[in-house]
Protein backbone atom coordinates (compact mmCIF):
# COMPACT_ATOMS: atom_id res chain seq x y z
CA UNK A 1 -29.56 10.99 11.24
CA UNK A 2 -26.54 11.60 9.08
CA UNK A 3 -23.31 10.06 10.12
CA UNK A 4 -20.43 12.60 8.27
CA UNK A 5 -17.14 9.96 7.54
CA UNK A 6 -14.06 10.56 9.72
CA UNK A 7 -11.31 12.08 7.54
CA UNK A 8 -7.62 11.04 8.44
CA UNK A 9 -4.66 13.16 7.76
CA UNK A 10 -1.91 10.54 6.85
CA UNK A 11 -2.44 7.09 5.58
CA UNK A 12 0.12 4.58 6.01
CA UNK A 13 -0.49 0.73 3.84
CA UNK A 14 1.69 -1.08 2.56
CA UNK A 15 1.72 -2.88 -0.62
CA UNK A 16 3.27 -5.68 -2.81
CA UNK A 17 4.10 -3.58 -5.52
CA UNK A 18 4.18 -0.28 -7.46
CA UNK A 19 5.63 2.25 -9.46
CA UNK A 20 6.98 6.01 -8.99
CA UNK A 21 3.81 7.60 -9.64
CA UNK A 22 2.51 5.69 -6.95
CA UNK A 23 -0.07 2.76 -9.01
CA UNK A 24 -0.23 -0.02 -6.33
CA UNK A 25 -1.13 -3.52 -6.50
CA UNK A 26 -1.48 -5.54 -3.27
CA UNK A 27 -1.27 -9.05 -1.73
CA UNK A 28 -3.73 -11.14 -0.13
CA UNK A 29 -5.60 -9.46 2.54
CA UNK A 30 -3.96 -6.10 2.07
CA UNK A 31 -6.37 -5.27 -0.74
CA UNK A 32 -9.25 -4.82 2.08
CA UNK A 33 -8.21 -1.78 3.45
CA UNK A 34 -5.55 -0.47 1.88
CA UNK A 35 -7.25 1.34 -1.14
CA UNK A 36 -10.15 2.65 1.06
CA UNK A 37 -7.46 4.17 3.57
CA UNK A 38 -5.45 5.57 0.50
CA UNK A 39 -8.52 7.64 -0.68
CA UNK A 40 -9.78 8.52 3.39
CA UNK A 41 -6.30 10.45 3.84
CA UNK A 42 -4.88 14.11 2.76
CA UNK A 43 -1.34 12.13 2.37
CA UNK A 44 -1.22 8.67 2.17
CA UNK A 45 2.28 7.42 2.48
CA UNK A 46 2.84 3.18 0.39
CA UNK A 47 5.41 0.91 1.32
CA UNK A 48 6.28 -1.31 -1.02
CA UNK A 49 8.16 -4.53 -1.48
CA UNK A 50 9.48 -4.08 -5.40
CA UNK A 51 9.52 -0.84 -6.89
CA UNK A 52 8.36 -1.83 -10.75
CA UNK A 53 9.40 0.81 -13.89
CA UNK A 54 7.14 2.51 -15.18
CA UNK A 55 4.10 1.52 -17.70
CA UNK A 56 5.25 -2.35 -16.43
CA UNK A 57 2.24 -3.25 -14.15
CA UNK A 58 -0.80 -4.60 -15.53
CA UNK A 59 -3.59 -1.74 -15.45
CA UNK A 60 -5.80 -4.50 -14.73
CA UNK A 61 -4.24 -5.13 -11.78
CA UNK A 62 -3.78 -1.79 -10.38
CA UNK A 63 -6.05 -1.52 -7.66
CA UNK A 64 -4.67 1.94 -5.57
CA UNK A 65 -4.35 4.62 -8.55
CA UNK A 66 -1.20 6.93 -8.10
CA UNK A 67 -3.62 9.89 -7.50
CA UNK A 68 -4.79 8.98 -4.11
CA UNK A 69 -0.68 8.12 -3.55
CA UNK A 70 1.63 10.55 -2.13
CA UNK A 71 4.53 8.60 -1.55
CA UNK A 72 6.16 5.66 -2.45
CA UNK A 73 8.89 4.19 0.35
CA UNK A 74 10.70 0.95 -1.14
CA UNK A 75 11.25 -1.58 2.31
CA UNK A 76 13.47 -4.94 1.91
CA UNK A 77 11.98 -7.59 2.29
CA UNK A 78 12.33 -9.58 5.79
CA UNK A 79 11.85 -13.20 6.93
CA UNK A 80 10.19 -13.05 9.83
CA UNK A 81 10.17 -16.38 12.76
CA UNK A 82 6.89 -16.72 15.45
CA UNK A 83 7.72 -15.53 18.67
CA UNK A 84 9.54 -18.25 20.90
CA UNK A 85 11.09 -20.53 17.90
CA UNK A 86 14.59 -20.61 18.18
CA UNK A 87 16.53 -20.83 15.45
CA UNK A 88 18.28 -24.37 14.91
């Protein structure tokens, strides 16, 4: 019995960091899924939280390559509370 893989159009992961050409290095538990959903998808779309220049990130490091990247969407940062803490 052969089980084909399911093919996704878009992709959408986020990341810690990565450059215009779409290299990405992740954060914790991001690194899971994130590079095996970048190469499933036609168009896989990053967030990311710093936008580094180019040729600055460690290749070593560079776990999604900016082939399998389409975009690259820079998001701010947020602090975020657990719901029902109220502020003090």
């Amino acid at each position: 019995m052969l089980e084909y893989p399911l093919r996704a159009d878009f992709s959408l992961i986020k990341a810690e960091r990565g450059d215009r050409w779409g290299n990405l290095v992740y954060r914790k538990t991001a690194r899971n899924f994130g590079p095996i959903m970048a190469s499933a998808a036609r168009v896989t779309v990053a967030t990311v939280h710093e936008v580094a220049e180019l040729g600055s990130l460690d290749p070593e490091a560079i776990v999604t390559p900016g082939l399998l990247v389409g975009r690259v969407v820079p998001i701010a940062r947020t602090v975020t509370r657990p719901v029902g803490v109220r502020p003090v």
